[in-house]
Structures are given as structure tokens and as C-alpha cells.
N, C-alpha and C. Protein backbone atom coordinates (compact mmCIF):
# COMPACT_ATOMS: atom_id res chain seq x y z
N UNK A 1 11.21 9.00 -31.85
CA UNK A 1 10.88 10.03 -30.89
C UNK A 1 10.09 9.38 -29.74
N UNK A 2 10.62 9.84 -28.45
CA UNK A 2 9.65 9.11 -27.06
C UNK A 2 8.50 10.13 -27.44
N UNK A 3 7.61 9.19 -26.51
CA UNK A 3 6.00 9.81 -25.92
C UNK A 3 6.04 9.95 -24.78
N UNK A 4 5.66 10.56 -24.33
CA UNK A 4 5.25 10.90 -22.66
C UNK A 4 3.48 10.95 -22.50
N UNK A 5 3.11 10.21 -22.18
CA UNK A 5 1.52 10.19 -21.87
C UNK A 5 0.96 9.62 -20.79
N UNK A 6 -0.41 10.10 -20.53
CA UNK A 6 -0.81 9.67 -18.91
C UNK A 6 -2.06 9.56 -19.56
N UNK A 7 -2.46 8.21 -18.85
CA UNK A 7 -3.89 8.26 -19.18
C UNK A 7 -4.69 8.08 -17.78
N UNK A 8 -4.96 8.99 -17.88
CA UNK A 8 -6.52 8.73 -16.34
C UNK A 8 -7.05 7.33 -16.56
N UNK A 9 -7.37 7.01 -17.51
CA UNK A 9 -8.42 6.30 -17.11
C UNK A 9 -7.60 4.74 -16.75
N UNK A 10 -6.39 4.48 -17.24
CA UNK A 10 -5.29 3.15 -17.17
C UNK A 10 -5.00 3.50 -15.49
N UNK A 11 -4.73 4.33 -15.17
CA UNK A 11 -4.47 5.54 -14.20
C UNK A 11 -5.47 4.65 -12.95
N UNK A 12 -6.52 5.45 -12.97
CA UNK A 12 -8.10 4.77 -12.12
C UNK A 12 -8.16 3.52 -11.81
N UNK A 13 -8.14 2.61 -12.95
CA UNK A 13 -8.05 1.05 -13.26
C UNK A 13 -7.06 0.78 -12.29
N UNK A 14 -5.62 0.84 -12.72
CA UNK A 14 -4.64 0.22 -11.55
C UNK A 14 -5.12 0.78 -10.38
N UNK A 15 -5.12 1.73 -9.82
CA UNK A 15 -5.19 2.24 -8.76
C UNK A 15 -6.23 1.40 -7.93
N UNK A 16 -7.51 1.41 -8.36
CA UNK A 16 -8.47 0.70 -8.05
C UNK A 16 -8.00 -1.14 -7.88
N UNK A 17 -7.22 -1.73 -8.72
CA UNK A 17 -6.38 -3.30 -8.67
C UNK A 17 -5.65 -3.02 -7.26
N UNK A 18 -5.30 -1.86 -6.99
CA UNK A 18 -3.88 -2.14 -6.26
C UNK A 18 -4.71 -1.85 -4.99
N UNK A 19 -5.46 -1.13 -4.86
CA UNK A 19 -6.75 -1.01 -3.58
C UNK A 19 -7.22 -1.76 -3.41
N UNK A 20 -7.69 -3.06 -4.07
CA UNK A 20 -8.13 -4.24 -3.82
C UNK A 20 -7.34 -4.95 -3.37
N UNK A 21 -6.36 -5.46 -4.16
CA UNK A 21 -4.90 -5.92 -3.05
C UNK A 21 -4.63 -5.62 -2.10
N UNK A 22 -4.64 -4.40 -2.25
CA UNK A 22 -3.72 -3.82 -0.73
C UNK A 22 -4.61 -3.92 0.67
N UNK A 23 -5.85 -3.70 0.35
CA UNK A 23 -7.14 -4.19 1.28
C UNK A 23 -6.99 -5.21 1.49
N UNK A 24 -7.08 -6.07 0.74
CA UNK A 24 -6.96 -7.60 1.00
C UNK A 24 -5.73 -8.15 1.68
N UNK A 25 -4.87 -7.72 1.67
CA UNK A 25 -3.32 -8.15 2.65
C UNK A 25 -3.44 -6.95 3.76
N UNK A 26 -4.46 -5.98 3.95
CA UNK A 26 -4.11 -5.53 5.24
C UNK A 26 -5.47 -6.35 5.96
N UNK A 27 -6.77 -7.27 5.48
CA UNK A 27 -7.54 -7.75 6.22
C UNK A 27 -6.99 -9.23 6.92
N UNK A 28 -6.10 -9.83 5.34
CA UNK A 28 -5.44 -10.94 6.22
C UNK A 28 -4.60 -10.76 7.82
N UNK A 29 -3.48 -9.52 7.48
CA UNK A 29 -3.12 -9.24 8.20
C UNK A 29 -3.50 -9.56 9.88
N UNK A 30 -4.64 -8.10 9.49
CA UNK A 30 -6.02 -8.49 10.92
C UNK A 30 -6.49 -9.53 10.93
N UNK A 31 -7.12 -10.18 10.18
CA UNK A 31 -7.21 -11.50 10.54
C UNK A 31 -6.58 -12.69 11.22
N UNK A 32 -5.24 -12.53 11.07
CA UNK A 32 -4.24 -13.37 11.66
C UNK A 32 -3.96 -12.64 13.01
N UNK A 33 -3.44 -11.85 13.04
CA UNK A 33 -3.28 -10.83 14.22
C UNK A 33 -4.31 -11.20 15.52
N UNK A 34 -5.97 -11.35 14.97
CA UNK A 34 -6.80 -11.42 15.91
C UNK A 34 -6.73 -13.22 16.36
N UNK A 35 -6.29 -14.07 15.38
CA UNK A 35 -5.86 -15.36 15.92
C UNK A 35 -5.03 -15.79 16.15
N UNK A 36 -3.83 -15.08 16.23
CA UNK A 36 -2.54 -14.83 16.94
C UNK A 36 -2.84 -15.15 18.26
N UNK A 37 -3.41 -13.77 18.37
CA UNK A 37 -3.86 -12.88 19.99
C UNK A 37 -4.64 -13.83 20.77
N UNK A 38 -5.74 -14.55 19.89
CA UNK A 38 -6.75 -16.07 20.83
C UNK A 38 -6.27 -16.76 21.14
N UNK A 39 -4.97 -17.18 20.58
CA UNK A 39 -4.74 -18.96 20.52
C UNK A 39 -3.17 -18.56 21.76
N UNK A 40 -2.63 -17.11 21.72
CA UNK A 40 -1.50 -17.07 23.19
C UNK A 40 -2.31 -16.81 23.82
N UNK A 41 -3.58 -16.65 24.13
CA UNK A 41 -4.16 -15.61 25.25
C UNK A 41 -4.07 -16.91 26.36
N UNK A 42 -3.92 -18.11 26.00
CA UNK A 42 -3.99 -19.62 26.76
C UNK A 42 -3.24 -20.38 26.58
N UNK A 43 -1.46 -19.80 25.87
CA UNK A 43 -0.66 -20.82 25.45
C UNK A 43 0.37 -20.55 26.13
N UNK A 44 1.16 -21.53 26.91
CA UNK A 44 2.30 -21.55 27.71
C UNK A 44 2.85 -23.35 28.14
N UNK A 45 4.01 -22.89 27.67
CA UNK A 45 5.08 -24.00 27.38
C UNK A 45 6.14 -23.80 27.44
N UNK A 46 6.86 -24.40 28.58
CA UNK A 46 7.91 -23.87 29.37
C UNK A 46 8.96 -23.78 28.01
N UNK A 47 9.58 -22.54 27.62
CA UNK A 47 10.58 -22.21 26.97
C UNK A 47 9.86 -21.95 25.00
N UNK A 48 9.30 -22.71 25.19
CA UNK A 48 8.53 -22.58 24.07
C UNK A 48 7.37 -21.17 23.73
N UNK A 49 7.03 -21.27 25.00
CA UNK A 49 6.22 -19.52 24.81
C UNK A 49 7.06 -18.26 24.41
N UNK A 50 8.01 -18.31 24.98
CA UNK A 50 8.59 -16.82 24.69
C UNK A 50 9.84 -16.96 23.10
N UNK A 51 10.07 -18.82 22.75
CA UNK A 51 10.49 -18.78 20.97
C UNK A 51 9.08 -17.68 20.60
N UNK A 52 8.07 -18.34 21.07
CA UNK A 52 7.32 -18.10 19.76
C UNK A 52 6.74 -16.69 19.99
N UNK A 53 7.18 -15.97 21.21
CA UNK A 53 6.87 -14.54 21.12
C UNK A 53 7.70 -14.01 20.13
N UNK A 54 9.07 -14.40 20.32
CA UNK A 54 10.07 -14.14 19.24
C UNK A 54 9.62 -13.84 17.71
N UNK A 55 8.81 -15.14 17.26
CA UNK A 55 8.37 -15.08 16.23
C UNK A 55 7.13 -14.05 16.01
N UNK A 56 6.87 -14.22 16.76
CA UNK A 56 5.49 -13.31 16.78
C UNK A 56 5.90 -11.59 16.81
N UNK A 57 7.25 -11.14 17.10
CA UNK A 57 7.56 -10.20 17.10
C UNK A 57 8.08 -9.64 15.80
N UNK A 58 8.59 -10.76 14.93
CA UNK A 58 9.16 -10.44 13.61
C UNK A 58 8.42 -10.24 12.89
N UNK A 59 7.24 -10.69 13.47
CA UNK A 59 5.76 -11.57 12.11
C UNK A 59 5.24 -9.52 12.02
N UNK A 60 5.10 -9.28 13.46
CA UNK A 60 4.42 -7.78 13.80
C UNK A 60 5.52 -6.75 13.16
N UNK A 61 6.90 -6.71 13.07
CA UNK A 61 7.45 -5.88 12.03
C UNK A 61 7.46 -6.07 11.05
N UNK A 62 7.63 -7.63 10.32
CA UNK A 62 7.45 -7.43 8.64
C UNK A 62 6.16 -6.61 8.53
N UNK A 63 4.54 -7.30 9.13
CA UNK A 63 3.57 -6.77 8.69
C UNK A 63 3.54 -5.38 8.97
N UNK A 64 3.85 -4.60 9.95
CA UNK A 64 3.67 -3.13 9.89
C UNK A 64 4.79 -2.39 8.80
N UNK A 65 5.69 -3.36 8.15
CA UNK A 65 6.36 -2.78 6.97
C UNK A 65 5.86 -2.81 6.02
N UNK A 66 4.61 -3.99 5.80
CA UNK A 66 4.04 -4.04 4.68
C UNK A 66 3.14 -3.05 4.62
N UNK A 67 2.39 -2.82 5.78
CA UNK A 67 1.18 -1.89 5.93
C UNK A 67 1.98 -0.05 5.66
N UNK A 68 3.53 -0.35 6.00
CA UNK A 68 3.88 1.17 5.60
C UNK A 68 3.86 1.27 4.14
N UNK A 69 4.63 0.07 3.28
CA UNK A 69 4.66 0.10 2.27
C UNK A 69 3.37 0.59 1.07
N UNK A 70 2.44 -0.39 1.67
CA UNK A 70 0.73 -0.07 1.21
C UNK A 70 0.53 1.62 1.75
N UNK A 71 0.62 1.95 1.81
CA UNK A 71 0.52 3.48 2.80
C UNK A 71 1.65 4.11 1.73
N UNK A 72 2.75 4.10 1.63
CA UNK A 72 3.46 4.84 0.13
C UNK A 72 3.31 4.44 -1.14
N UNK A 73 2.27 3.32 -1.28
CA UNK A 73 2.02 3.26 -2.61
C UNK A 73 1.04 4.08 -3.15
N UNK A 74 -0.21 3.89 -1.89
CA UNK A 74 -1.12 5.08 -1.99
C UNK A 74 -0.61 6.20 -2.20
N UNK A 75 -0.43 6.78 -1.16
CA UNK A 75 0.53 8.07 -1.64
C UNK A 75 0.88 8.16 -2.69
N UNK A 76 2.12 7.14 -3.24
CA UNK A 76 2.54 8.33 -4.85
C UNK A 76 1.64 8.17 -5.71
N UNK A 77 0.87 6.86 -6.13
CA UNK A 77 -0.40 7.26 -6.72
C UNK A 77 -1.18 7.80 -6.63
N UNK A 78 -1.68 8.67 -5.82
CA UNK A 78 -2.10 9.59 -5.63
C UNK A 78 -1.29 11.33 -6.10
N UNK A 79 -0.17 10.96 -5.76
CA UNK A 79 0.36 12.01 -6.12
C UNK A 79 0.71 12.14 -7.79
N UNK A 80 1.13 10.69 -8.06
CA UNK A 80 1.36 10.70 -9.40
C UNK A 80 0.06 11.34 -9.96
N UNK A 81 -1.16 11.11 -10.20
CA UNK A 81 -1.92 11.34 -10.47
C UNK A 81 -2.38 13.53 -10.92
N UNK A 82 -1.85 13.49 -8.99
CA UNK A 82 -1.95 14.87 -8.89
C UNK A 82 -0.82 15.78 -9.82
N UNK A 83 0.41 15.03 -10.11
CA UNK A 83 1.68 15.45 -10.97
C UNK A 83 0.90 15.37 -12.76
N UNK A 84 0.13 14.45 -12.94
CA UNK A 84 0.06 14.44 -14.26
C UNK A 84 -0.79 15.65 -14.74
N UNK A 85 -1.96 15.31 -13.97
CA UNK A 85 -2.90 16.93 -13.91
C UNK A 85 -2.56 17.95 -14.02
N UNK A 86 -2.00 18.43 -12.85
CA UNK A 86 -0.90 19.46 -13.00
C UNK A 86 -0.45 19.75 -13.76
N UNK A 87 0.51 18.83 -14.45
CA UNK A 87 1.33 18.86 -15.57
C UNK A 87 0.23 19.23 -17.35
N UNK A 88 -0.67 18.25 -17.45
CA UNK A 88 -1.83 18.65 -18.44
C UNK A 88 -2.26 19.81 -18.52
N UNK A 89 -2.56 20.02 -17.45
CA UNK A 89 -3.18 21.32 -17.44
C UNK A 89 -2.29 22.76 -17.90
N UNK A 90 -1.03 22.93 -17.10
CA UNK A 90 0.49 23.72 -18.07
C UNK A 90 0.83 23.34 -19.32
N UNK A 91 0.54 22.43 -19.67
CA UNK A 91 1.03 22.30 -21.38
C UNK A 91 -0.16 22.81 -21.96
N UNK A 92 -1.45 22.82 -21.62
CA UNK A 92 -2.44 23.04 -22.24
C UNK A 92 -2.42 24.70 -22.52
N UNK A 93 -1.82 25.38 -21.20
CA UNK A 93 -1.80 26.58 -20.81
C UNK A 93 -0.88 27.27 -21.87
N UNK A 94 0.23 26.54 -21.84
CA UNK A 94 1.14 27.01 -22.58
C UNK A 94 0.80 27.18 -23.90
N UNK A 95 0.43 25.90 -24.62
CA UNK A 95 0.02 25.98 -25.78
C UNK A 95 -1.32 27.12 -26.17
N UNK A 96 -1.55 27.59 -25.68
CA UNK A 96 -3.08 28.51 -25.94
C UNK A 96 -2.36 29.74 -25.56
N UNK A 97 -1.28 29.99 -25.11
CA UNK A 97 -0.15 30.75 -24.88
C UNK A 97 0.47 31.28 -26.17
N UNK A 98 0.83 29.95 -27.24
CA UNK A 98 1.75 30.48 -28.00
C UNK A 98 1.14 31.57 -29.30
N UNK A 99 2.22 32.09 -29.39
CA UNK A 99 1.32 32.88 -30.71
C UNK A 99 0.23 33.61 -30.77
């Protein structure tokens, strides 16, 4: 027979791992971003400046995909969370229901 179980507190724990991560790759992010931005603010090389805008343009969509991604992970954990509750709380209901 399956189990179906949620535990808050395994629950909290990841959530809290994955907030630390996810903080941490959106500071690199900024971090790079702001030494991106220093090191063209004075760089020009005939044909070579605008490759590396190129690059610099791909670099700015992966990372704002990552930063969406981090942004729906929150979310469903959060929601997951809000689904299990929810859910606890109706079985509980039910059962004090029966009989």
C-alpha cells in the first residue's frame, strides 16, 4: 500500500537549502553584472566590442531565466506547502466527520 505524507518540518529544511542557494546565484549574478558594467564602461576594440556585447547579451538572458526559474521555485514551494495544509486540515475535518 502507498503513503502519501508531508512533513513540515523536511518541508522548512529544504525550503530554507534552496533559499540559500537561490540567494547565492542571484548575488553572484549581481556581482558579475556590476563587473560586467566597470570593466565596458572603458572597453573598446574595433570589432571586438560589439562580439562581446553579443556575449554579454546571452549572458543577461540565461541569467534573467535563471532568476525566473528561482522565482517559480519559490512559488510552488510555497504553494506546495499551502496545498499540503489545506489538504491536512480536510482529512482531519473529514475524519471527525465520520460517524
Amino acid at each position: 500500500m502507498d503513503r502519501i505524507s508531508f512533513d513540515t518540518g523536511v518541508s522548512s529544511q529544504v525550503q530554507s537549502d534552496v533559499e540559500s542557494i537561490a540567494s547565492r546565484l542571484e548575488s553572484l549574478i549581481a556581482e558579475r553584472d556590476q563587473q560586467v558594467s566597470a570593466a565596458l564602461s572603458d572597453f573598446q576594440m574595433d570589432g571586438a566590442d560589439a562580439e562581446y556585447q553579443q556575449v554579454e547579451s546571452r549572458w543577461r538572458n540565461a541569467s534573467h531565466e535563471v532568476k525566473n526559474i528561482i522565482t517559480l521555485i519559490r512559488q510552488t514551494m510555497a504553494e506546495n506547502d499551502q496545498t499540503a495544509t489545506s489538504t491536512q486540515s480536510r482529512t482531519r475535518s473529514a475524519i471527525a466527520n465520520i460517524g
